[in-house]
C-alpha atoms as a PDB file:
ATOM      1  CA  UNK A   1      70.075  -8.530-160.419  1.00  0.00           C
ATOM      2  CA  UNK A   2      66.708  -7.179-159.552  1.00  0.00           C
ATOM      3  CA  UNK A   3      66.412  -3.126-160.083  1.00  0.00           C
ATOM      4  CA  UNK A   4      63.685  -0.518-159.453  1.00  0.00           C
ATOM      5  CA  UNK A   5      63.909   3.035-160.911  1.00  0.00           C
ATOM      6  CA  UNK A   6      61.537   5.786-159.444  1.00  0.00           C
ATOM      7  CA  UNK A   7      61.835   9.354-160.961  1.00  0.00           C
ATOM      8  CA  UNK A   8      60.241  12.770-160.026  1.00  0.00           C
ATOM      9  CA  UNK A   9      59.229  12.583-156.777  1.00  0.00           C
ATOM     10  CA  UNK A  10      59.538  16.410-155.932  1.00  0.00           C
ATOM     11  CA  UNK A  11      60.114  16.195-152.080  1.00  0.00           C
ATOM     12  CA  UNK A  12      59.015  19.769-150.900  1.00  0.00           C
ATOM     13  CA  UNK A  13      56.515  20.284-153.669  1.00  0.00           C
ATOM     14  CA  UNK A  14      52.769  19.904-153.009  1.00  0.00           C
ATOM     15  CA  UNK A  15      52.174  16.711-155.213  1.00  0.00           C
ATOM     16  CA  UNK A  16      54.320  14.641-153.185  1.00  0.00           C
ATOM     17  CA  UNK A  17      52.951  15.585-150.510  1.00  0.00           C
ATOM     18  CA  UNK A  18      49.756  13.650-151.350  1.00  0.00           C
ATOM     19  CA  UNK A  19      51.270  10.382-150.943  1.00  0.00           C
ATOM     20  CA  UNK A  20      54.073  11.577-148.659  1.00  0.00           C
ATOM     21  CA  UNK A  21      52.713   9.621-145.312  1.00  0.00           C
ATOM     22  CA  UNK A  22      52.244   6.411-147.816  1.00  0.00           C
ATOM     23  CA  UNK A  23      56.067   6.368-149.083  1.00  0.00           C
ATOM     24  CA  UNK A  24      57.875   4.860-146.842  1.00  0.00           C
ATOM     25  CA  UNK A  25      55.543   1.945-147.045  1.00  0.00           C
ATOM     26  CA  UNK A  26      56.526   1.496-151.003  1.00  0.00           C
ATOM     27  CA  UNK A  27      59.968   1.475-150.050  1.00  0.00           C
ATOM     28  CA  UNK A  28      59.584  -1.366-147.572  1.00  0.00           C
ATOM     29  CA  UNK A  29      58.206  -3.287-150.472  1.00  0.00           C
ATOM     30  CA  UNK A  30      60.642  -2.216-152.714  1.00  0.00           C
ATOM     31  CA  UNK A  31      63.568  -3.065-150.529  1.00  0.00           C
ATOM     32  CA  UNK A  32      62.080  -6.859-150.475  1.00  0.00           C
ATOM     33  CA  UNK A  33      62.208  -7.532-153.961  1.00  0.00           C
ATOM     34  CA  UNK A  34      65.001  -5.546-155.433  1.00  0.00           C
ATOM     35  CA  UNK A  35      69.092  -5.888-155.061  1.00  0.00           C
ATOM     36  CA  UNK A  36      69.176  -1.994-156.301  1.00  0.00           C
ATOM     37  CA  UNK A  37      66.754   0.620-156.023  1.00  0.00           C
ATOM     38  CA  UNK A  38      67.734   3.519-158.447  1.00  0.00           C
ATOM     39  CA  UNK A  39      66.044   7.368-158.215  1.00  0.00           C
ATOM     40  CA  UNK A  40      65.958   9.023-161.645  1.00  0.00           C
ATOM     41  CA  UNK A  41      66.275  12.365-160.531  1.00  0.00           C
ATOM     42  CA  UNK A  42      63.985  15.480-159.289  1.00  0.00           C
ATOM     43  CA  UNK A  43      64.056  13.750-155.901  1.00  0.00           C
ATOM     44  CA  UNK A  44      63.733  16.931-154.173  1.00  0.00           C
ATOM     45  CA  UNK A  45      62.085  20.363-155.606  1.00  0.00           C
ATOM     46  CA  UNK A  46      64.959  22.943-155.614  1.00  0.00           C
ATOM     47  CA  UNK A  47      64.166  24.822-158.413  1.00  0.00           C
ATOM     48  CA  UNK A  48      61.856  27.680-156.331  1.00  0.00           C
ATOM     49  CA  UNK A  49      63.956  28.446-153.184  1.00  0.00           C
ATOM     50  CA  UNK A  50      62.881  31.981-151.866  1.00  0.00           C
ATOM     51  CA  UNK A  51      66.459  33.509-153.838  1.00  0.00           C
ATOM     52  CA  UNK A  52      68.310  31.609-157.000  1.00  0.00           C
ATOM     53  CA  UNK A  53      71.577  31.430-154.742  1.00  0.00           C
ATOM     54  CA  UNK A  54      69.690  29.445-152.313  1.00  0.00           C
ATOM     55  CA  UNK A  55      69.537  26.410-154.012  1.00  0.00           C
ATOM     56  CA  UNK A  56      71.842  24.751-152.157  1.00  0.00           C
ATOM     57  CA  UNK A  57      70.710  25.684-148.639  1.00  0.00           C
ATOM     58  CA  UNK A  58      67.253  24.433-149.950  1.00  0.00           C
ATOM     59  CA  UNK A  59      68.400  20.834-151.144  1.00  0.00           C
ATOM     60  CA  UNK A  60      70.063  20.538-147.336  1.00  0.00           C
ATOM     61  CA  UNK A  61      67.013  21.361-145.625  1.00  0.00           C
ATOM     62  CA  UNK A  62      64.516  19.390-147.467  1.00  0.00           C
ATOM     63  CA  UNK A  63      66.875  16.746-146.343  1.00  0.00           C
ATOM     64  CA  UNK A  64      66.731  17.854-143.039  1.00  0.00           C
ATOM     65  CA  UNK A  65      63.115  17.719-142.853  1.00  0.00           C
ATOM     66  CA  UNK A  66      62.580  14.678-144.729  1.00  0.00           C
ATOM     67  CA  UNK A  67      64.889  13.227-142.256  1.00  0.00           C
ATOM     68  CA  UNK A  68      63.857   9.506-142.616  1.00  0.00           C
ATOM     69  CA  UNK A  69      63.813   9.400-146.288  1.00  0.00           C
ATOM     70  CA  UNK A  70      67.079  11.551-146.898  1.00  0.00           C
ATOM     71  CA  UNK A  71      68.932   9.046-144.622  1.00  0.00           C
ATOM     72  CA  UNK A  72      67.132   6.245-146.359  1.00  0.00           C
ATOM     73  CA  UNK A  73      68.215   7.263-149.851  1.00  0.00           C
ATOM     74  CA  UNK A  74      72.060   7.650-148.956  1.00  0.00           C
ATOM     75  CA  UNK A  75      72.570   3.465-148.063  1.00  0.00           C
ATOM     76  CA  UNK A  76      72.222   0.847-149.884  1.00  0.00           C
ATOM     77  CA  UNK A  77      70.378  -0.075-151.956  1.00  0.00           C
ATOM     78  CA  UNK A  78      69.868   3.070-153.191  1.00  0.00           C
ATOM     79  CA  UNK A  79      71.517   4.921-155.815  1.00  0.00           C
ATOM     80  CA  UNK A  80      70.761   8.321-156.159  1.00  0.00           C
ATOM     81  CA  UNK A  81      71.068  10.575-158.931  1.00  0.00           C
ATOM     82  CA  UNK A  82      70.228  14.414-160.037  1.00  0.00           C
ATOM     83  CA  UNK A  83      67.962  15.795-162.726  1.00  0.00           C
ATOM     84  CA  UNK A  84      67.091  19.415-163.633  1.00  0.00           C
ATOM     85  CA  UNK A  85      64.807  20.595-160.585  1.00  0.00           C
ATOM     86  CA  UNK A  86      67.585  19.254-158.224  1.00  0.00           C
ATOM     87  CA  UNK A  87      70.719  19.862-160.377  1.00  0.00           C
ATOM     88  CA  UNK A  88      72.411  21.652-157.470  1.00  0.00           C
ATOM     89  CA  UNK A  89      73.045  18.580-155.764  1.00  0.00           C
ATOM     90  CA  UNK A  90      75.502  17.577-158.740  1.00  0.00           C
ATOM     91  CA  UNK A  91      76.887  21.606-158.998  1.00  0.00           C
ATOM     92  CA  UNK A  92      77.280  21.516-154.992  1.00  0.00           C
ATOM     93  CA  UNK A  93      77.652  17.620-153.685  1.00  0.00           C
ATOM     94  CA  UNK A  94      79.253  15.926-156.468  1.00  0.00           C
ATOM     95  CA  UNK A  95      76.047  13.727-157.113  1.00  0.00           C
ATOM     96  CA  UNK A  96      75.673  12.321-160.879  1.00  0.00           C
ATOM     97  CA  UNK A  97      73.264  12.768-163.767  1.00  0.00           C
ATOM     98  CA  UNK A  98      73.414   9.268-164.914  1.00  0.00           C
ATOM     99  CA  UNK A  99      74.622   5.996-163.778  1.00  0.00           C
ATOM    100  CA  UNK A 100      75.651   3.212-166.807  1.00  0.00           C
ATOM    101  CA  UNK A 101      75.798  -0.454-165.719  1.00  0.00           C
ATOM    102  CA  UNK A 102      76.422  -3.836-167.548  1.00  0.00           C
ATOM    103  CA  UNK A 103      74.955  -6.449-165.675  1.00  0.00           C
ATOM    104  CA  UNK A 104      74.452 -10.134-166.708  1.00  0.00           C
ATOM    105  CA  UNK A 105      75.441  -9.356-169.985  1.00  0.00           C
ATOM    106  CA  UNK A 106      72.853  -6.352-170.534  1.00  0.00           C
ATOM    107  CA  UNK A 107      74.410  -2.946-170.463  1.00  0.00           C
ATOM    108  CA  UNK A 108      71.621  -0.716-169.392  1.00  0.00           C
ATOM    109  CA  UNK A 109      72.106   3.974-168.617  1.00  0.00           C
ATOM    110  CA  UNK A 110      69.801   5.451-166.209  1.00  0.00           C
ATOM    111  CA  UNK A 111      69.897   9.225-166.874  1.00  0.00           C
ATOM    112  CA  UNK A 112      67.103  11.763-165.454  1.00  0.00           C
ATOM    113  CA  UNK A 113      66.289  12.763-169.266  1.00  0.00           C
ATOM    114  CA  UNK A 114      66.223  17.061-169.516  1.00  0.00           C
ATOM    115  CA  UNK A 115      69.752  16.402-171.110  1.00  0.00           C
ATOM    116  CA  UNK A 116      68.063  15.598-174.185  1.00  0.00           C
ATOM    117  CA  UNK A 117      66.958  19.855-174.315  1.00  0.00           C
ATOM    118  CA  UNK A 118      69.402  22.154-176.183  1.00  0.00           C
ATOM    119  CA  UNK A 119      68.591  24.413-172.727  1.00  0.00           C
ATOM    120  CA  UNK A 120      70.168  21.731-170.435  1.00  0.00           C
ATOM    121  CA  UNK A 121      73.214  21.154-172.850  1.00  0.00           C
ATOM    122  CA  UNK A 122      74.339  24.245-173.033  1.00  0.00           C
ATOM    123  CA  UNK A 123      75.922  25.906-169.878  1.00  0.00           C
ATOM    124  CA  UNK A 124      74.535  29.746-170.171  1.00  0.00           C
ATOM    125  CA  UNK A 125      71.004  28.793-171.371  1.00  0.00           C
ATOM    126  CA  UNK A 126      70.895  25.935-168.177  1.00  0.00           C
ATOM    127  CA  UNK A 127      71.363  28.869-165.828  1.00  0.00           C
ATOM    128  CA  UNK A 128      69.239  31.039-167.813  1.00  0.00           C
ATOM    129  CA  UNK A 129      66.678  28.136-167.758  1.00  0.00           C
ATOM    130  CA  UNK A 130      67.315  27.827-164.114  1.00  0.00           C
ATOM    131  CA  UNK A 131      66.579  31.452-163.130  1.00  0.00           C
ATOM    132  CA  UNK A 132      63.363  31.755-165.217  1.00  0.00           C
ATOM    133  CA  UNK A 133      61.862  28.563-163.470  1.00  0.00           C
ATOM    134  CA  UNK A 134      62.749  30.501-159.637  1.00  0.00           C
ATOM    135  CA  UNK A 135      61.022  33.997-161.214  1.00  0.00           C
ATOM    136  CA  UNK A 136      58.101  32.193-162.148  1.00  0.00           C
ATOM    137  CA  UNK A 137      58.223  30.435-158.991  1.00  0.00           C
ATOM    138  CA  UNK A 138      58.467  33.660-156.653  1.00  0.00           C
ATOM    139  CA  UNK A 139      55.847  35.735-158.880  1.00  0.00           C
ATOM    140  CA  UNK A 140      53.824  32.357-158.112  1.00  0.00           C
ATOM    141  CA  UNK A 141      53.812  33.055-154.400  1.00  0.00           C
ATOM    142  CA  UNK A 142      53.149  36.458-154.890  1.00  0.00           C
ATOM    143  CA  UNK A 143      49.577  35.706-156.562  1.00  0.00           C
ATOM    144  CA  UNK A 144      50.815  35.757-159.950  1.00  0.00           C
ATOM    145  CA  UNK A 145      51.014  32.702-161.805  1.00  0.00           C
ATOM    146  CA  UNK A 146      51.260  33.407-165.277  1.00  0.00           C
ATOM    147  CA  UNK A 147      54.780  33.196-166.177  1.00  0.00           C
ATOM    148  CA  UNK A 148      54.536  29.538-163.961  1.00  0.00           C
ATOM    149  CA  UNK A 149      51.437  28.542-166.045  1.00  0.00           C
ATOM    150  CA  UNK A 150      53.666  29.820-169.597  1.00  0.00           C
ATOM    151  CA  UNK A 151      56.933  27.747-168.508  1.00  0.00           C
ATOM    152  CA  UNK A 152      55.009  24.821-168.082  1.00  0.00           C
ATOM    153  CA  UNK A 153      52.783  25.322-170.707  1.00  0.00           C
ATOM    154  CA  UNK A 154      56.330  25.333-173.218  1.00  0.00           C
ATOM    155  CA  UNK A 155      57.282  22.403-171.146  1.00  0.00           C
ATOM    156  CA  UNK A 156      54.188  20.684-172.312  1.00  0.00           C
ATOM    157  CA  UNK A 157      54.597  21.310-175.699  1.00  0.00           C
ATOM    158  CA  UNK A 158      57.963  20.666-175.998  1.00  0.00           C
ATOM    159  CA  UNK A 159      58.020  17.305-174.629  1.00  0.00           C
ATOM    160  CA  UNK A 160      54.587  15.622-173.955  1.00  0.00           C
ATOM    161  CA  UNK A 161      53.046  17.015-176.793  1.00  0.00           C
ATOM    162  CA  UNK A 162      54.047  14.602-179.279  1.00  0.00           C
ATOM    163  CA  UNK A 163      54.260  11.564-176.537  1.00  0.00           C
ATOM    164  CA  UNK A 164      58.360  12.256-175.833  1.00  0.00           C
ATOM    165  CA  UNK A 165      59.186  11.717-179.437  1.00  0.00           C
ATOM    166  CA  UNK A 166      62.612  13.301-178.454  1.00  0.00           C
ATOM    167  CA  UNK A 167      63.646  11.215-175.342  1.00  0.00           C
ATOM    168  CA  UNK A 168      62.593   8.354-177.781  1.00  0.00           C
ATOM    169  CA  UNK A 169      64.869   9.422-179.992  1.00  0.00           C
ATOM    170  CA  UNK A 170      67.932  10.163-177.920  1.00  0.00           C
ATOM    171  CA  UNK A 171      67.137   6.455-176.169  1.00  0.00           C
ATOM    172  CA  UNK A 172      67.560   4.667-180.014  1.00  0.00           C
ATOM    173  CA  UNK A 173      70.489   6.787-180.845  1.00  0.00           C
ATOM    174  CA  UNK A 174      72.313   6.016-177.729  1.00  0.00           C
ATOM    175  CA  UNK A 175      70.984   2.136-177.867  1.00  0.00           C
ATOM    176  CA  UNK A 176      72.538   2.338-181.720  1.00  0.00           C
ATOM    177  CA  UNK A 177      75.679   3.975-181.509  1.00  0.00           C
ATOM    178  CA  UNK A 178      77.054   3.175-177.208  1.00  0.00           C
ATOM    179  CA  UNK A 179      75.671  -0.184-177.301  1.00  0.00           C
ATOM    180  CA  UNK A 180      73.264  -0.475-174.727  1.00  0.00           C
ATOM    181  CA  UNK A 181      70.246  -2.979-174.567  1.00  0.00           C
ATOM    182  CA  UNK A 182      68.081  -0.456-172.382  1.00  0.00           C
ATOM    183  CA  UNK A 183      68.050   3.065-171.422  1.00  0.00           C
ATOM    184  CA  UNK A 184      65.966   4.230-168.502  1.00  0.00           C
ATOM    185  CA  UNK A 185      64.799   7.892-168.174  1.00  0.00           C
ATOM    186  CA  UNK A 186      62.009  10.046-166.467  1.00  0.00           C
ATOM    187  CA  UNK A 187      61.511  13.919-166.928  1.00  0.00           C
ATOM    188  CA  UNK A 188      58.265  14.113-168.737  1.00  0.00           C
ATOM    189  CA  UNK A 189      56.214  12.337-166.330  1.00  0.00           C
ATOM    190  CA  UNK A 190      54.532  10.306-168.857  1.00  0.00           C
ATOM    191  CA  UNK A 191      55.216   6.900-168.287  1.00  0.00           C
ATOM    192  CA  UNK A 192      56.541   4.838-171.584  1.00  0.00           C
ATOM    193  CA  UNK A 193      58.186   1.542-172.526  1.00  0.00           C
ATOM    194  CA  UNK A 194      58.961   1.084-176.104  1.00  0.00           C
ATOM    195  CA  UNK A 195      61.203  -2.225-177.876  1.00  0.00           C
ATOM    196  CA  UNK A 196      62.694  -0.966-181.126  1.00  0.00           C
ATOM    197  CA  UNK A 197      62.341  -3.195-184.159  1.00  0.00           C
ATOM    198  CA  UNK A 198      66.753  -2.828-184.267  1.00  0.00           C
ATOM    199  CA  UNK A 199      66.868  -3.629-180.547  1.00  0.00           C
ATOM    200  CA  UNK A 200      66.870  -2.190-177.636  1.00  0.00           C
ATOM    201  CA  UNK A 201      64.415  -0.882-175.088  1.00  0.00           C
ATOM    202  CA  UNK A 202      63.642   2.484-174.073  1.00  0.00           C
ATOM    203  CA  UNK A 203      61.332   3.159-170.863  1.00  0.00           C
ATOM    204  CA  UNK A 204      60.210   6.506-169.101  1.00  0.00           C
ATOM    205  CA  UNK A 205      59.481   5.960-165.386  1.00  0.00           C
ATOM    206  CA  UNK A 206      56.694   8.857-165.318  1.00  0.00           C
ATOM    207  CA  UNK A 207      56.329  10.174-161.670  1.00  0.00           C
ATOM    208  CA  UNK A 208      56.204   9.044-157.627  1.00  0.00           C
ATOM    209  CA  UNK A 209      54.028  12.013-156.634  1.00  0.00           C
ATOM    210  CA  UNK A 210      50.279  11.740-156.379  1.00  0.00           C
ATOM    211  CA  UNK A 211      51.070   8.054-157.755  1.00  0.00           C
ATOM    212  CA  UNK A 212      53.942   6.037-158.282  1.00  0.00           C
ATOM    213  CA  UNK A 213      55.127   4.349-161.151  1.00  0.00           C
ATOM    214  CA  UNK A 214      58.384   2.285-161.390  1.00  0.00           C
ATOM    215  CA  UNK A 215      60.653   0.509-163.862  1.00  0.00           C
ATOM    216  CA  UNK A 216      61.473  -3.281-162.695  1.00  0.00           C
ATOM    217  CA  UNK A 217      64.041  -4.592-164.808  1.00  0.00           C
ATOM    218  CA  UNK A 218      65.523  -8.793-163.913  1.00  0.00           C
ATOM    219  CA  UNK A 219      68.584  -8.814-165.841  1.00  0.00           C
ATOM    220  CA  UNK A 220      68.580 -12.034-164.949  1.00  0.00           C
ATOM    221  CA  UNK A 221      65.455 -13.008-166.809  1.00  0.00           C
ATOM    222  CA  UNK A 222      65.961 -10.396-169.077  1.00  0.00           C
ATOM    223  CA  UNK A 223      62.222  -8.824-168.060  1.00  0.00           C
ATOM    224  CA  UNK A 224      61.405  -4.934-167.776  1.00  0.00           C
ATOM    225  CA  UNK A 225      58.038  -3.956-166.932  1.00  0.00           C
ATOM    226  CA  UNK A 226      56.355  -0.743-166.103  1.00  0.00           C
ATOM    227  CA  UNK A 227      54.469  -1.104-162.738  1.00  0.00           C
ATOM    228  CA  UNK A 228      52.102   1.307-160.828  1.00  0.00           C
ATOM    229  CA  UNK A 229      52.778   0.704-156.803  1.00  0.00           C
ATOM    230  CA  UNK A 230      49.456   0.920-154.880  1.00  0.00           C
ATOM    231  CA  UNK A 231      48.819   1.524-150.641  1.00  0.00           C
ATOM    232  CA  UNK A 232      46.408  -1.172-149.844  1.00  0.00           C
ATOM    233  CA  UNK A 233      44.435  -0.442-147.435  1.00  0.00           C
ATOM    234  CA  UNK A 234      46.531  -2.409-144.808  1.00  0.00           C
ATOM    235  CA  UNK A 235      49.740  -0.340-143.591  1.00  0.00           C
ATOM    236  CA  UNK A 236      52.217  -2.374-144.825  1.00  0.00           C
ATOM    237  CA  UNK A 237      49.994  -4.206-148.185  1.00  0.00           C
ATOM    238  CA  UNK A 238      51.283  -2.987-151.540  1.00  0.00           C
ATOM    239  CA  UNK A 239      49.675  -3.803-154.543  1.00  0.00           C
ATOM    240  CA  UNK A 240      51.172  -4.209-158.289  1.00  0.00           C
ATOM    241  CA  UNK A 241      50.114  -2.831-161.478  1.00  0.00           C
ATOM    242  CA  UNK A 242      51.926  -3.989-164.583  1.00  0.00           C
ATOM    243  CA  UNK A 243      51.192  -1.092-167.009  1.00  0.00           C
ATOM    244  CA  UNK A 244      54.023  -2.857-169.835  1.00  0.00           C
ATOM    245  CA  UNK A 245      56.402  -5.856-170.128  1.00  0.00           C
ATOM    246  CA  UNK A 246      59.257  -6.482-172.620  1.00  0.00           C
ATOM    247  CA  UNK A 247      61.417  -9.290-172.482  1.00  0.00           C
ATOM    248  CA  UNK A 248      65.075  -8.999-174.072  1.00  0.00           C
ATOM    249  CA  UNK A 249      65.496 -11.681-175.709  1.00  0.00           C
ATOM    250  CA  UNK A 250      63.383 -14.353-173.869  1.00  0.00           C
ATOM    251  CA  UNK A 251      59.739 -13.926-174.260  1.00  0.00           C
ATOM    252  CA  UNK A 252      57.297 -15.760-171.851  1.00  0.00           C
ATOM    253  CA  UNK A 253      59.347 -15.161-168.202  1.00  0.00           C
ATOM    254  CA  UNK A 254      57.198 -14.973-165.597  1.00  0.00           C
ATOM    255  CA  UNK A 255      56.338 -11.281-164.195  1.00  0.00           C
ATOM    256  CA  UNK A 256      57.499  -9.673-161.022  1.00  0.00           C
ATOM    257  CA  UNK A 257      53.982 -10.693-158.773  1.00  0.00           C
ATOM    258  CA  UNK A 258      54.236 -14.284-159.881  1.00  0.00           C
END
């Protein structure tokens, strides 16, 4: 089976919009060369709706608008999942944080990531969490973007800082102790694939907002790379990036452009 994972696209924020006209085109790519297309979470920016109860009426119209991606994402072969900027679509439509799979003999977890923060684990401090992020989003639009600038300030030191030594972590403990040969995860927008010497391989899918990066895994040919999707300059030309490759177990395969 042939999978892509995007992460972190942010429909509704203002970095997606940079690419937004260009999307659809990735898809159409994406669609031809995978059996599964997975989305990591923070598909849509619901974390600043104009009042913290409005998450929910936010998450519907963003699918409204974005009519002919919303539609898109709900058939196959797309799986979608939730992460911490859209978590009301798991507290309000039932959608899921993480998706586990065992396919051709691998067993591989796709999870957005922010679980890995004592904030997100804990029920009161997730809503606490939660409610900061909207009042630094509405002082924001009122001209004052200091608490915004502080929040993700924290955010940068907490998890990019020191190149997502935690999510590395978490990955090799959950590779060690529930068995699986690969854990997929986004969150920090910094893209990463890393083999451990034990086993296993951890990979961070980054971002699909002013760029777009993607995991490919073949668990066929047991091959996961780290690509960066390009518009060519025709409408419907794509062009690939590998950024990494791993290979569990079989070195040498051929890559996904071959």
């Amino acid at each position: 089976m042939r999978i892509a994972v995007l992460s972190d696209l942010h429909i509704g924020g203002d970095s997606f919009a940079q690419q937004a006209d260009g999307f659809p085109a990735l898809l159409d790519h994406l669609e031809r060369y995978f059996d599964r297309i997975i989305l990591l979470g923070d598909i849509f920016e619901t974390a600043f709706p104009c009042w913290p109860w409005q998450s929910g009426q936010l998450y519907l119209r963003l699918f409204r608008e974005h009519r002919v991606l919303s539609q898109r994402f709900r058939k196959d072969p797309y799986v979608l999942l939730c992460g911490n900027h859209d978590v009301v679509a798991m507290r309000r439509f039932g959608i899921p944080q993480r998706l586990s799979m065992q396919v051709d003999g691998l067993r591989l977890l796709f999870t957005h990531g922010h679980e890995c923060e004592r904030q997100y684990r804990v029920a009161w401090l997730h809503r606490l969490t939660d409610f900061y992020l909207w009042w630094a989003g509405f002082c924001k639009r009122q001209g004052f973007d200091g608490l915004y600038r502080l929040a993700y300030f924290f955010d940068y030191r907490q998890n990019v800082a020191d190149g997502g030594l935690r999510f590395r972590h978490a990955a090799r403990q959950l590779i060690r102790h529930q068995a699986y040969d690969c854990v997929v995860m986004g969150h920090t927008h910094r893209e990463e694939m890393q083999r451990f010497l034990d086993g296993g391989i951890y990979i961070n899918t980054g971002d699909c907002q002013s760029r777009c990066i993607a995991a490919a895994i073949d668990t066929g040919k047991r091959l996961f790379q780290l690509v960066e999707l390009r518009q060519g300059t025709a409408p419907d030309a794509v062009t690939w990036k590998i950024k990494a490759t791993a290979t569990l177990p079989n070195p040498g395969q051929a890559g996904f452009g071959a």
